[in-house]
N, C-alpha and C. Protein backbone atom coordinates (compact mmCIF):
# COMPACT_ATOMS: atom_id res chain seq x y z
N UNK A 1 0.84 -1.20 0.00
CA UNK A 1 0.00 0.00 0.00
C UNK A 1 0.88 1.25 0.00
N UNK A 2 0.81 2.59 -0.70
CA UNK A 2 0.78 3.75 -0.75
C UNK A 2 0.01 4.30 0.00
N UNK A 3 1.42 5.07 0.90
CA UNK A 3 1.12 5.77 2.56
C UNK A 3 0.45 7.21 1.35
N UNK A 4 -0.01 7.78 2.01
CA UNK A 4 -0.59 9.06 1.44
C UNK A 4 -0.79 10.10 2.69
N UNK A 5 0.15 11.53 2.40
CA UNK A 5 1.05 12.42 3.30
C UNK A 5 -0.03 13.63 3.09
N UNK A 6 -1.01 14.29 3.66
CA UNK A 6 -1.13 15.30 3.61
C UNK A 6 -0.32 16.96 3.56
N UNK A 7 -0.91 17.93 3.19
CA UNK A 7 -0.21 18.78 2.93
C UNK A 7 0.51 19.16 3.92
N UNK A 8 -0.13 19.17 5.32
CA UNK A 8 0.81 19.63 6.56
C UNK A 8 2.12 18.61 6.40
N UNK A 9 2.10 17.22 6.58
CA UNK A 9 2.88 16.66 6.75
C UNK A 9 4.06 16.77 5.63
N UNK A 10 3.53 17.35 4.46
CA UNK A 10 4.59 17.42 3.65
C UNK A 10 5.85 18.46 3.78
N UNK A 11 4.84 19.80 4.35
CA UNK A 11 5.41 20.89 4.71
C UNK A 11 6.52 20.74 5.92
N UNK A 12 6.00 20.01 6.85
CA UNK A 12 6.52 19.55 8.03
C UNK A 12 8.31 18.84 7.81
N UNK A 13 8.38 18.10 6.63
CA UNK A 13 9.02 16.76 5.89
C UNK A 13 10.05 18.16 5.62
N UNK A 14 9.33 18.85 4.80
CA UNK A 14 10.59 20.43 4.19
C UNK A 14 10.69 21.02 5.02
N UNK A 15 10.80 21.50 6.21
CA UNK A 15 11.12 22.33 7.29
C UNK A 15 11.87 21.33 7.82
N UNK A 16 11.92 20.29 7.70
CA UNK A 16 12.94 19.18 8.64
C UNK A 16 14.13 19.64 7.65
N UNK A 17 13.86 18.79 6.34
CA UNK A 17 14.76 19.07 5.62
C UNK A 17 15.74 20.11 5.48
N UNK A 18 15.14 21.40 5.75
CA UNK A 18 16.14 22.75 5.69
C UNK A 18 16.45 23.06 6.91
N UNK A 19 16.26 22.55 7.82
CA UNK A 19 16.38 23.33 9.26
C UNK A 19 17.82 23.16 9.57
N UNK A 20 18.87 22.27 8.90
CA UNK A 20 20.01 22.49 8.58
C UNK A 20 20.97 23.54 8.27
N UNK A 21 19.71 24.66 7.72
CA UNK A 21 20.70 25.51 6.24
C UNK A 21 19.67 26.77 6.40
N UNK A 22 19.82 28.07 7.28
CA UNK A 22 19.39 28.98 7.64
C UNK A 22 18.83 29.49 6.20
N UNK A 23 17.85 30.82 6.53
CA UNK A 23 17.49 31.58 4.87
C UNK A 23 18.54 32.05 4.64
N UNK A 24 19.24 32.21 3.68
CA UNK A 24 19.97 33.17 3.41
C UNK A 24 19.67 34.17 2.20
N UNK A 25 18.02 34.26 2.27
CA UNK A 25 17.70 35.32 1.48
C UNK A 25 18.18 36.78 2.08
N UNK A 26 18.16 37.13 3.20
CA UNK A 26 18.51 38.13 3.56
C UNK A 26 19.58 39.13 3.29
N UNK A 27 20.42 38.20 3.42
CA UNK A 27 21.95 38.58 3.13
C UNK A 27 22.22 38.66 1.37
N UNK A 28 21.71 37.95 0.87
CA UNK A 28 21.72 37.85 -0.46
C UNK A 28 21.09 39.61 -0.56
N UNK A 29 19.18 39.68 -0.18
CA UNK A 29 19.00 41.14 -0.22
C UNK A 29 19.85 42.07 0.11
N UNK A 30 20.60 42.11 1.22
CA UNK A 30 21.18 43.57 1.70
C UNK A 30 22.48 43.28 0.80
N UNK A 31 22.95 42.55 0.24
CA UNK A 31 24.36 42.80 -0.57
C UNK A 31 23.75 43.73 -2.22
N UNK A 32 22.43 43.39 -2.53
CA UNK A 32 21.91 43.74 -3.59
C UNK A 32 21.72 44.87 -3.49
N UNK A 33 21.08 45.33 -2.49
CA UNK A 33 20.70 46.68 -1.93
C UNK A 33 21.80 47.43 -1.93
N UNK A 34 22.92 47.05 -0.86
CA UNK A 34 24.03 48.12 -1.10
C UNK A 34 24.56 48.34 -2.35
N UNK A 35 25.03 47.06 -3.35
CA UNK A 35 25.46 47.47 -4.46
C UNK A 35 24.66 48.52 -5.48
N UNK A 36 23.21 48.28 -5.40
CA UNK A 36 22.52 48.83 -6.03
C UNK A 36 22.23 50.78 -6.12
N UNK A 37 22.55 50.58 -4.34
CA UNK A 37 22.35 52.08 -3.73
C UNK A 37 23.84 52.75 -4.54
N UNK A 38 24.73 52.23 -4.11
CA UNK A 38 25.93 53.00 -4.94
C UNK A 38 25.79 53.03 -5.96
N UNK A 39 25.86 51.91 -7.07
CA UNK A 39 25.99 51.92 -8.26
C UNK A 39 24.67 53.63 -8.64
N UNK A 40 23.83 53.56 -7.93
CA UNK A 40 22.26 54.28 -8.70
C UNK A 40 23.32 55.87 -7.72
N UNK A 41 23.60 55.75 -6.49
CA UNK A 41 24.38 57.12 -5.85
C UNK A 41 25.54 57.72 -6.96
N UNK A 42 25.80 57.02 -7.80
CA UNK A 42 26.50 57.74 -9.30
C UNK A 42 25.94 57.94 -10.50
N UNK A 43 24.72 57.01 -11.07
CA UNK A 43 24.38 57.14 -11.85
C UNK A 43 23.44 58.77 -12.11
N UNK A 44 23.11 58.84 -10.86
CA UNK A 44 21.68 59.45 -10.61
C UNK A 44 22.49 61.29 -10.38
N UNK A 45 23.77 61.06 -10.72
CA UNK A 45 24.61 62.15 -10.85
C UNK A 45 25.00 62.71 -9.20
N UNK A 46 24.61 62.06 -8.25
CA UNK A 46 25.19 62.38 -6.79
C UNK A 46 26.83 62.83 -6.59
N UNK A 47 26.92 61.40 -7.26
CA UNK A 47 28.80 61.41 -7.09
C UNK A 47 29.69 61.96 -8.38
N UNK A 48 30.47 61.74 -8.54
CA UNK A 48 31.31 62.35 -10.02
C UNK A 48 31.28 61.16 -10.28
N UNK A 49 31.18 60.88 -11.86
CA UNK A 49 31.47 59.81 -12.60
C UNK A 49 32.87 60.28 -13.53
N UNK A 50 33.47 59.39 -13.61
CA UNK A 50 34.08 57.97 -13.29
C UNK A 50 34.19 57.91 -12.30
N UNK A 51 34.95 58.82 -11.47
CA UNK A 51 35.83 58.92 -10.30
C UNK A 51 35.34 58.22 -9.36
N UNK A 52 34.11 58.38 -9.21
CA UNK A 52 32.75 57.83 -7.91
C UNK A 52 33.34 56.10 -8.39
N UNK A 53 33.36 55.62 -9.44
CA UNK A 53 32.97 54.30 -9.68
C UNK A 53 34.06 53.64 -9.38
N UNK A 54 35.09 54.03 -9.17
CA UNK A 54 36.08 53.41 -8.85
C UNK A 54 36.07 53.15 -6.99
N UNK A 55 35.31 53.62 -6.48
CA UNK A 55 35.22 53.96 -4.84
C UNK A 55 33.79 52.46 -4.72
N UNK A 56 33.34 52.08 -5.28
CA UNK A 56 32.65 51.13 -5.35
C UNK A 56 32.58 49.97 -5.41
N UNK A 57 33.89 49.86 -6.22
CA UNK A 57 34.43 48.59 -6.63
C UNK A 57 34.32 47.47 -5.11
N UNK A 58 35.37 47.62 -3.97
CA UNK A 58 35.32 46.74 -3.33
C UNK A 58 34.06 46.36 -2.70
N UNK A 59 32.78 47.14 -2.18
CA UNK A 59 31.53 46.62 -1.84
C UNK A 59 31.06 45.91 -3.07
N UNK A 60 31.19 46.04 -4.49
CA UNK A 60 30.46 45.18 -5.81
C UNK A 60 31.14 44.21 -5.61
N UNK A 61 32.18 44.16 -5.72
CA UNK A 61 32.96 42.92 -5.91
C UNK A 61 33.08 41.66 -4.62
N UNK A 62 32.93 42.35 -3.01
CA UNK A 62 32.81 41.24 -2.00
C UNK A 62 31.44 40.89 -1.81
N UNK A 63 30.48 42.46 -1.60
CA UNK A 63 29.11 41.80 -0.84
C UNK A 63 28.47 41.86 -1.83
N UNK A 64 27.99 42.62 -2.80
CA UNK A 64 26.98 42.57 -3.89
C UNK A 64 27.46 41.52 -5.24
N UNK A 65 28.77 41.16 -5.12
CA UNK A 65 29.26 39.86 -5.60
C UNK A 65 29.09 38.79 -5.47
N UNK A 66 30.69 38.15 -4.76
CA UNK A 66 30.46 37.39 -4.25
C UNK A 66 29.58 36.89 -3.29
N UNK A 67 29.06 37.64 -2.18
CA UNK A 67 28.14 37.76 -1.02
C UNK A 67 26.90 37.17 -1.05
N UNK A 68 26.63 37.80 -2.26
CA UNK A 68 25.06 37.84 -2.53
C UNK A 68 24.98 36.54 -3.59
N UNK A 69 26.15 35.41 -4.12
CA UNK A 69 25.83 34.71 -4.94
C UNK A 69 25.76 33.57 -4.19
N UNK A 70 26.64 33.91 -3.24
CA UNK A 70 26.62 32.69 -2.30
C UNK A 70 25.53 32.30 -1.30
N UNK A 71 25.38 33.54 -1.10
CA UNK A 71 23.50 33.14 -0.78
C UNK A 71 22.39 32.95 -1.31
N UNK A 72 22.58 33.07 -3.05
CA UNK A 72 21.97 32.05 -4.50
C UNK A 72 22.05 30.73 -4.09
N UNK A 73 23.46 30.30 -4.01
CA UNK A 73 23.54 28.56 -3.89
C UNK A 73 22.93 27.90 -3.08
N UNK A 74 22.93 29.03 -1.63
CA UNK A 74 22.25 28.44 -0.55
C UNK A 74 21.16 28.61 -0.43
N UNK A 75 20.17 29.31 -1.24
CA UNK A 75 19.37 29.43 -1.37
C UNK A 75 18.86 28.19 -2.79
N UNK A 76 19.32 27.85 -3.14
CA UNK A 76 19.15 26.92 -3.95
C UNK A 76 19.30 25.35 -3.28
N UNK A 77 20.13 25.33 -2.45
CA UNK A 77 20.05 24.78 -1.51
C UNK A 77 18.89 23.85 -0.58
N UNK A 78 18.02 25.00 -0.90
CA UNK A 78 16.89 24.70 0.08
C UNK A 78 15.58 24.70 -0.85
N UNK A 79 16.02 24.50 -2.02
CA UNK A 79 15.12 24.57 -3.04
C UNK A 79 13.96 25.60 -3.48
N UNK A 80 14.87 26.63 -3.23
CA UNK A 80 14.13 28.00 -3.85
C UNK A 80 14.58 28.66 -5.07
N UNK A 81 14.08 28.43 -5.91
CA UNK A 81 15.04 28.34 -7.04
C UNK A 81 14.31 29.53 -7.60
N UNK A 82 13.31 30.20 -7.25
CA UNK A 82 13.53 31.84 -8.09
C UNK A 82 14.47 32.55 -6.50
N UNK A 83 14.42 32.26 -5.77
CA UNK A 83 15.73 33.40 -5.06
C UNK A 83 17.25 32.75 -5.21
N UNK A 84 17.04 31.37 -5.41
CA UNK A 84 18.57 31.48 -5.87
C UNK A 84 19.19 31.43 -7.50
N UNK A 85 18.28 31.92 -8.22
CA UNK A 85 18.21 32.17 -9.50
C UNK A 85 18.70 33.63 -9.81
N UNK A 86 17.74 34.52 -8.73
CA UNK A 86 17.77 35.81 -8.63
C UNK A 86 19.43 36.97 -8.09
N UNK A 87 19.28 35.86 -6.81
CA UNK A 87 20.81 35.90 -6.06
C UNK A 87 21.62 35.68 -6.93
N UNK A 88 21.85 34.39 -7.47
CA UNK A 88 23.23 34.44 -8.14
C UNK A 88 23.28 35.16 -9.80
N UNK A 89 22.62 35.25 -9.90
CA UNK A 89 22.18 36.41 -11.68
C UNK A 89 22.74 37.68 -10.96
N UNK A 90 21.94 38.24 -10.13
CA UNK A 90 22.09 39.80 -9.77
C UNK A 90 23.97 39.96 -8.99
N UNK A 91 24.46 38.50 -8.21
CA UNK A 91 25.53 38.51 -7.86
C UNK A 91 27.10 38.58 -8.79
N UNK A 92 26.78 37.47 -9.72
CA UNK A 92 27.50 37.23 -10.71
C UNK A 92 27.44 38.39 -11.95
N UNK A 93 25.97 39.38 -11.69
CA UNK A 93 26.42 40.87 -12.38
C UNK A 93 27.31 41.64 -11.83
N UNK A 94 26.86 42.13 -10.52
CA UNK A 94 27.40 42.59 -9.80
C UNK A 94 29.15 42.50 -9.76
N UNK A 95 29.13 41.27 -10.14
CA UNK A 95 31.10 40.94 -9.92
C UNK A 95 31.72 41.22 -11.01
N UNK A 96 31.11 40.81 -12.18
CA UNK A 96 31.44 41.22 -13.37
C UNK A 96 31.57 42.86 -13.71
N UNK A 97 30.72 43.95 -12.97
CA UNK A 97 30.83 45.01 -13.23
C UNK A 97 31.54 45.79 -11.98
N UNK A 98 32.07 45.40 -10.99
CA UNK A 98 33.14 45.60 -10.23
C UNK A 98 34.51 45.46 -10.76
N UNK A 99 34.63 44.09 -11.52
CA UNK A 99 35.76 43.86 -12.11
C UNK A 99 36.39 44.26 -13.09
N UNK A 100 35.31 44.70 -13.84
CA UNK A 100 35.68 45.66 -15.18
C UNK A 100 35.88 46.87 -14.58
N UNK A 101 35.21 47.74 -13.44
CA UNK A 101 35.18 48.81 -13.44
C UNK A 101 36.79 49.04 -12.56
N UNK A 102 37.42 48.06 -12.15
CA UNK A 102 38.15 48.20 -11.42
C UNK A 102 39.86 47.97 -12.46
N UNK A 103 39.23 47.02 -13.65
CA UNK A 103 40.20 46.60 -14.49
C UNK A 103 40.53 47.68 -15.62
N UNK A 104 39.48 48.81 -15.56
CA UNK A 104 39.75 49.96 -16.27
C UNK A 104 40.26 50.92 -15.31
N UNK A 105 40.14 50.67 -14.27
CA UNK A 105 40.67 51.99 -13.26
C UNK A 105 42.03 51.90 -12.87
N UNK A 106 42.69 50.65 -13.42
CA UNK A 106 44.17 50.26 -13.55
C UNK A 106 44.90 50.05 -14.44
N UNK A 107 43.75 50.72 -15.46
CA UNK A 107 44.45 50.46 -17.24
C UNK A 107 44.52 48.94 -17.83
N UNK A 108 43.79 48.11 -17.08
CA UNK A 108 44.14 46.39 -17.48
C UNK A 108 43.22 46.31 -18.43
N UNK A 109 41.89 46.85 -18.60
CA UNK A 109 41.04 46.79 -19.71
C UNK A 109 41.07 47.94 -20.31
N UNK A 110 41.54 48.27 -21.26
CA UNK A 110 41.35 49.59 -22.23
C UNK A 110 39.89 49.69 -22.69
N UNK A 111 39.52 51.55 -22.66
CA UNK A 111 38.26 51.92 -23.49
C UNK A 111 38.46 52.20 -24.43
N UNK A 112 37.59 51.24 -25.24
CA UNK A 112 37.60 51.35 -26.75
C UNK A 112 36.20 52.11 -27.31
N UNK A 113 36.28 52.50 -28.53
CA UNK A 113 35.12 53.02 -28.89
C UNK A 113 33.40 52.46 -29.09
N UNK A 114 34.43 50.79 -28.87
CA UNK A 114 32.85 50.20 -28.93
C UNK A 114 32.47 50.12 -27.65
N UNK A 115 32.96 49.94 -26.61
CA UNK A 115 32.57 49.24 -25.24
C UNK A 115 30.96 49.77 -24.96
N UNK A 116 30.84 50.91 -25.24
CA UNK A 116 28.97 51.14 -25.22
C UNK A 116 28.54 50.60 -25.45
N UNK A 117 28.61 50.37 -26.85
CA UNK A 117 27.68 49.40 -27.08
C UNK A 117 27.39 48.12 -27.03
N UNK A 118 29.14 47.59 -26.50
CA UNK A 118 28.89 46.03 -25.79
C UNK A 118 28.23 46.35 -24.44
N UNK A 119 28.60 47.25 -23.88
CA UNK A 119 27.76 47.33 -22.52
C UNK A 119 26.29 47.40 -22.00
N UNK A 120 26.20 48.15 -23.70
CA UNK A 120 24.53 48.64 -23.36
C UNK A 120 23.88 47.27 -23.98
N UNK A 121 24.39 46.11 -24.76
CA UNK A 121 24.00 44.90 -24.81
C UNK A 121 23.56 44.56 -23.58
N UNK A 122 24.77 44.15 -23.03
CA UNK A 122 25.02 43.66 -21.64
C UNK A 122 23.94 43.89 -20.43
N UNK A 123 23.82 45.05 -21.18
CA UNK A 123 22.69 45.99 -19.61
C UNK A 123 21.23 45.49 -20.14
N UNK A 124 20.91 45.54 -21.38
CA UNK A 124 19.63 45.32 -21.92
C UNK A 124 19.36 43.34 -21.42
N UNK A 125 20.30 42.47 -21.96
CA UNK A 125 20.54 41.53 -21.40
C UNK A 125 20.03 40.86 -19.72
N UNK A 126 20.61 42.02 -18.93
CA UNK A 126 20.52 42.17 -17.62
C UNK A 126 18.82 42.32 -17.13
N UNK A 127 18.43 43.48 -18.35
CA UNK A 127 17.70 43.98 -17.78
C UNK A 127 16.09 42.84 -18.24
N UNK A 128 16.49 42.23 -19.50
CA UNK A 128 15.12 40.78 -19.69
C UNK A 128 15.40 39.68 -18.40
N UNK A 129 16.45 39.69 -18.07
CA UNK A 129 17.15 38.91 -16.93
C UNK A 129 15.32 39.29 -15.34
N UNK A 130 15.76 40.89 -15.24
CA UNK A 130 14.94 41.14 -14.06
C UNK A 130 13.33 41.13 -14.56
N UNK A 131 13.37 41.20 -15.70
CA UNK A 131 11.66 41.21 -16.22
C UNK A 131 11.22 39.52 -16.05
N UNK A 132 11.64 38.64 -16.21
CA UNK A 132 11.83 37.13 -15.67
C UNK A 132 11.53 37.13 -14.45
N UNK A 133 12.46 37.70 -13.95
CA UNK A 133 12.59 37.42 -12.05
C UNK A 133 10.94 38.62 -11.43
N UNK A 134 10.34 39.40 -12.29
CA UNK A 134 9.55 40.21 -12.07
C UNK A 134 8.14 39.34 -12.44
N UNK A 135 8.09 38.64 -13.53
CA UNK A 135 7.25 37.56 -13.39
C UNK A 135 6.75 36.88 -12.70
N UNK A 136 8.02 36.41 -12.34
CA UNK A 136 8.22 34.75 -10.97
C UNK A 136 8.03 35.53 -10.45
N UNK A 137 8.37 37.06 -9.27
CA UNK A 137 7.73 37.43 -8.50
C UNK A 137 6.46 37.49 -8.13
N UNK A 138 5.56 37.94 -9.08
CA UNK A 138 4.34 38.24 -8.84
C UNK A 138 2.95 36.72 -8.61
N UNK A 139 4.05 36.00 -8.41
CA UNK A 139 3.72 34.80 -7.92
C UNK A 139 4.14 34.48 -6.21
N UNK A 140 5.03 35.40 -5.96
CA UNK A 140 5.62 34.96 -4.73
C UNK A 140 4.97 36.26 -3.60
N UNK A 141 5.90 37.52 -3.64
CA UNK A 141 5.46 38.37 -2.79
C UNK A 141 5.48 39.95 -3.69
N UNK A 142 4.47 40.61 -3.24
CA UNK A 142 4.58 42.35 -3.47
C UNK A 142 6.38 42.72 -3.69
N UNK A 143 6.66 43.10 -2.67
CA UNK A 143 8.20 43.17 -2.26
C UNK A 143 9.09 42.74 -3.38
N UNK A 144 9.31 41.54 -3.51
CA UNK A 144 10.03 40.62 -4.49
C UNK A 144 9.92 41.48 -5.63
N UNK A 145 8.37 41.74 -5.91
CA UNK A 145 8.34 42.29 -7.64
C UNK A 145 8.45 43.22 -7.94
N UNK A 146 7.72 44.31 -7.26
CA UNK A 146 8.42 45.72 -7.08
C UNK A 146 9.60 46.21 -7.16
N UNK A 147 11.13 45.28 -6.54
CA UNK A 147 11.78 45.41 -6.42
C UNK A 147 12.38 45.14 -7.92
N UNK A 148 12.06 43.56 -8.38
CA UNK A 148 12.70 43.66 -10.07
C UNK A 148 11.82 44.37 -10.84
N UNK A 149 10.87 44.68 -10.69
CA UNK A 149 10.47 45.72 -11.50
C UNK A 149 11.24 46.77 -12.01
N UNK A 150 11.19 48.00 -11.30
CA UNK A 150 11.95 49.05 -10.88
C UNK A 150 13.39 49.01 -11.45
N UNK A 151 14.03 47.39 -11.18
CA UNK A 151 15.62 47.27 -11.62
C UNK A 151 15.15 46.91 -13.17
N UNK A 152 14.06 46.30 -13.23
CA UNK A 152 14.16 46.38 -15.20
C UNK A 152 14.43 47.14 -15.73
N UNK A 153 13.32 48.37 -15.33
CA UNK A 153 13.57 49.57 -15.69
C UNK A 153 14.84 50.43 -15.78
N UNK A 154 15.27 50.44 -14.75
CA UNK A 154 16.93 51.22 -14.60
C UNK A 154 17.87 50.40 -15.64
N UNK A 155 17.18 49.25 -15.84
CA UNK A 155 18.83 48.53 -16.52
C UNK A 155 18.47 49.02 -18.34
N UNK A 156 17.30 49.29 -18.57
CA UNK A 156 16.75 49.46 -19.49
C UNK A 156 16.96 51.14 -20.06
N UNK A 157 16.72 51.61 -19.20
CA UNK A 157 17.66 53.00 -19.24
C UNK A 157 18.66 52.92 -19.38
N UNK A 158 19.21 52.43 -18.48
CA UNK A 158 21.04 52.62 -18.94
C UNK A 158 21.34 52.64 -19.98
N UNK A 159 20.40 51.27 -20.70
CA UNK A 159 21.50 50.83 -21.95
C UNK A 159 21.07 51.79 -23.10
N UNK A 160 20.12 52.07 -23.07
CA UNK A 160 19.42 53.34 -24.07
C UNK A 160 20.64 54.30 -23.70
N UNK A 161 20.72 55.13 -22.65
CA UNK A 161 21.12 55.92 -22.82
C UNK A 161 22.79 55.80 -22.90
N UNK A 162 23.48 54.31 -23.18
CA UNK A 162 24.69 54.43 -23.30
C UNK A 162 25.04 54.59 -25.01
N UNK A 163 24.24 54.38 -25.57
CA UNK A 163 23.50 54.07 -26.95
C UNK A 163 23.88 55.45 -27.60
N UNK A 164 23.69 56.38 -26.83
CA UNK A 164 24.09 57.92 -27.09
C UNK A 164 22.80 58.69 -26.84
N UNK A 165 21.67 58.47 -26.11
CA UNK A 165 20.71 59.21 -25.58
C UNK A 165 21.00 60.08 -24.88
N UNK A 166 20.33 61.14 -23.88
CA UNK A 166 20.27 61.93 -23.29
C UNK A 166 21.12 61.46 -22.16
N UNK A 167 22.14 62.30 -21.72
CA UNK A 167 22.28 61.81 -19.90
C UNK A 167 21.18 61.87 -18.58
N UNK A 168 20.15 62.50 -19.55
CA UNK A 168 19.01 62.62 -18.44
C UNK A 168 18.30 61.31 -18.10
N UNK A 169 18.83 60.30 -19.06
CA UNK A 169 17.90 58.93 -19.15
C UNK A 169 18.96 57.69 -17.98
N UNK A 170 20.27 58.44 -17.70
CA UNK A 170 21.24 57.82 -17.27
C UNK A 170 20.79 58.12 -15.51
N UNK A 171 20.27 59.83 -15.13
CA UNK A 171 19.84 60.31 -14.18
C UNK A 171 18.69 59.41 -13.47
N UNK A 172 17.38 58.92 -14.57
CA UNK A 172 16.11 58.27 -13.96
C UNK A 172 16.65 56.89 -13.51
N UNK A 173 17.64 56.46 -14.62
CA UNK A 173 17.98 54.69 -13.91
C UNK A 173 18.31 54.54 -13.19
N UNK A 174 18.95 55.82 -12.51
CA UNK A 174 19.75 55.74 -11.06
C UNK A 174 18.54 56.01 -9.98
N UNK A 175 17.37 57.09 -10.47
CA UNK A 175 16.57 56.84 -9.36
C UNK A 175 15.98 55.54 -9.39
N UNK A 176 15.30 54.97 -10.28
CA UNK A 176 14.63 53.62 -10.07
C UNK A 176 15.51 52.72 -9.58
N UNK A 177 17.10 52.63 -9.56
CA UNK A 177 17.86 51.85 -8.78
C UNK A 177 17.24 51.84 -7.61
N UNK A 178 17.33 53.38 -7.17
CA UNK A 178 17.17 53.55 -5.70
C UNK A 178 15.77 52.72 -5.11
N UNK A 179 14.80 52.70 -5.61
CA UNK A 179 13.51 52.51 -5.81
C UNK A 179 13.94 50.77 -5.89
N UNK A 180 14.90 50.24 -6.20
CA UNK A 180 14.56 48.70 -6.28
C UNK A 180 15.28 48.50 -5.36
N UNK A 181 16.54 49.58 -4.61
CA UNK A 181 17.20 49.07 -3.37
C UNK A 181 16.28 49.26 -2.04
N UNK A 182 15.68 50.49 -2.27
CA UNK A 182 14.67 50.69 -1.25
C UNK A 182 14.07 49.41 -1.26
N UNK A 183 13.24 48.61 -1.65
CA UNK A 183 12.23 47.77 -1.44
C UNK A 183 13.27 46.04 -1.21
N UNK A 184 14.52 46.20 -2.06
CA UNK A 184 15.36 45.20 -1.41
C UNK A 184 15.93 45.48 0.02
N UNK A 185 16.26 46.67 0.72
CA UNK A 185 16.59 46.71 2.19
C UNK A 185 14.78 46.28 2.93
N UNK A 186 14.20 46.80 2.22
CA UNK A 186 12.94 46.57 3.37
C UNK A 186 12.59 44.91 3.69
N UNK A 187 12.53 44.34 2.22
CA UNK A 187 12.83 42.78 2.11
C UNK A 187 13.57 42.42 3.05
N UNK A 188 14.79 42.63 2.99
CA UNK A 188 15.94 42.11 3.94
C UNK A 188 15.15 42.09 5.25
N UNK A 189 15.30 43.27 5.84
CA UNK A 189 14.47 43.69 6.80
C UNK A 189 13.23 42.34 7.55
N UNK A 190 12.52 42.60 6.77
CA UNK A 190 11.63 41.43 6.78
C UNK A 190 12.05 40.49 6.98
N UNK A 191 13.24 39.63 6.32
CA UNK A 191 13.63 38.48 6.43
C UNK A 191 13.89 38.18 8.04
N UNK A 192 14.91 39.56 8.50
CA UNK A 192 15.82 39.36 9.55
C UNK A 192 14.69 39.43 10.66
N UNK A 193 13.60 39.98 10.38
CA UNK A 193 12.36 40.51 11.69
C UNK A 193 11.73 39.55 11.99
N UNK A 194 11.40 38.97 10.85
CA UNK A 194 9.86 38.10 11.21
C UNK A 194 10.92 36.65 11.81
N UNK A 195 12.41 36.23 10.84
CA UNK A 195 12.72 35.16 11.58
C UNK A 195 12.84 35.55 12.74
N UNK A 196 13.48 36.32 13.59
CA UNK A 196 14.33 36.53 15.04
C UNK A 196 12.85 36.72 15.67
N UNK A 197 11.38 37.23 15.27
CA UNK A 197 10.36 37.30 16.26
C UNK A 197 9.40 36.42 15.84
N UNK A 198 10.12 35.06 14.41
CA UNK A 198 8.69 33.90 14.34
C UNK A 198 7.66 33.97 14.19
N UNK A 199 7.25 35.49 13.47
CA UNK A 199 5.61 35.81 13.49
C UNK A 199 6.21 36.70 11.99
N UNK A 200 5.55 37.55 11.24
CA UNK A 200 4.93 37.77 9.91
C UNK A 200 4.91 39.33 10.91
N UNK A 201 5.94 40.03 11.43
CA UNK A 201 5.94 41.31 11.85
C UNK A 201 6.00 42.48 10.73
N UNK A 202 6.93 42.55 10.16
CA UNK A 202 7.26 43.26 8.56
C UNK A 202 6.40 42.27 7.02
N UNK A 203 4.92 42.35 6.56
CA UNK A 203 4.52 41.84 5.76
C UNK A 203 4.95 41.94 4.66
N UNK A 204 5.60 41.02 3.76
CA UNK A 204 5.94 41.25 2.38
C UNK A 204 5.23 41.30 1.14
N UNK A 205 4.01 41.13 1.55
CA UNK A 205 2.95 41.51 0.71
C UNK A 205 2.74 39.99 0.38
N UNK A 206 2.76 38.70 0.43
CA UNK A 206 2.70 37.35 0.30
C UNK A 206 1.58 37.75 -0.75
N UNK A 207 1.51 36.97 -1.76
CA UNK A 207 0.45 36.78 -2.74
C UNK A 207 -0.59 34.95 -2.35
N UNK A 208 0.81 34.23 -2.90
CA UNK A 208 -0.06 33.37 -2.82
C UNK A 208 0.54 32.10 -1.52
N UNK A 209 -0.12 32.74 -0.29
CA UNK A 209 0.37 32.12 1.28
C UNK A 209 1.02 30.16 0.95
N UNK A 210 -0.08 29.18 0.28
CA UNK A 210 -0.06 28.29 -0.25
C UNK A 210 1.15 27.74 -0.92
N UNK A 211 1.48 28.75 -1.83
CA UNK A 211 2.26 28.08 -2.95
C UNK A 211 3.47 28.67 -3.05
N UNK A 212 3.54 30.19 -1.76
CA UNK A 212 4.88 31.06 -2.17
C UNK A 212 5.75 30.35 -0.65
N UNK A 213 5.52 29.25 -0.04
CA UNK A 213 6.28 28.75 0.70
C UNK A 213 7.64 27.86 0.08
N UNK A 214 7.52 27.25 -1.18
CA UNK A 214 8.41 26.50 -1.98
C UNK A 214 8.36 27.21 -3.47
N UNK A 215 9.72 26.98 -3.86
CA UNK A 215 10.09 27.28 -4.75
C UNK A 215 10.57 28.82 -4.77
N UNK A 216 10.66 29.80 -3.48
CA UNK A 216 10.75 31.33 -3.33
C UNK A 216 12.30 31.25 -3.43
């Protein structure tokens, strides 16, 4: 005979299973967030560009890098495979554009006349990347989607305006950065609140309570 497991008990079976291997959505969020806040604190014309971008490099490259990819795996880990999809995409950008920005700030990568427009590939690339993850959100929580929303947008700007558009289009991507870090620190937030007080204190807007427990 075929034992037959109700839904509690199944849920029960996956909370055994992970209780090994903490969330590490959190940390994944706040590495995204910080990288995001700088990267958008230059774009958005705050800081001097170039100069600003070179002062960035080591937060892209440890926590919004590496940091945040490694809490992809582990988040994959536990079989959440749009946050560790999300984590290590947004991490493994993140490192890649630390590394360049740092490999031109030492003369190891020369600017050439095309690099715009490989970049603004790159960014457009990036940016179907978060319209994906903005999808799968709106299956999971408010928070989540809002947040790639917002970064579609900015990445979508960029690349327009590396294209040879206005610098004013370079100005908005940096605010909607801000706008997708804002709602990734509040995420974080959430993560770190509701685990340490076990109750649903900071709401993330949960869509679907049921089904956004697996696979987030």
């Amino acid at each position: 005979m075929r034992a037959v497991m109700d839904g509690n008990q199944v849920e029960q079976l996956e909370s055994t299973s992970e209780a090994r291997i903490g969330d590490s959505n959190a940390m994944g969020l706040f590495g995204f967030a910080i990288g995001t806040t700088l990267v958008a604190w230059v774009l958005s014309g705050w800081a001097a560009m170039p100069g600003a971008l070179a002062a960035v490099v080591p937060p892209l490259l440890i926590f919004s890098g590496v940091a945040q990819f490694v809490a992809g795996l582990y988040a994959f880990s536990r079989t959440h495979s749009w946050a560790g999809t999300t984590l290590c995409s947004y991490g493994a950008l993140y490192a890649v554009a630390g590394a360049a920005i740092w490999g031109q700030a030492i003369g190891a990568i020369p600017r050439l006349p095309g690099d715009m427009i490989v970049l603004a590939v790159g960014l457009f690339c990036a940016s179907y990347l978060s319209l994906a993850f903005t999808i799968g959100a709106m299956r999971i929580n408010r928070s989540y989607a809002m947040m790639t929303a917002a970064m579609t947008i900015a990445l979508s700007l960029a690349g327009v305006q590396l294209l040879g558009s206005n610098r004013e289009l370079g100005f908005l991507a940096g605010y909607f950065m801000l706008v997708a870090a804002f709602f990734a620190f509040y995420a974080a937030t959430a993560h770190v609140v509701n685990c340490a007080w076990r109750e649903e204190a900071l709401p993330l807007g949960t869509i679907y309570r049921d089904r956004g427990r697996r696979g987030v």
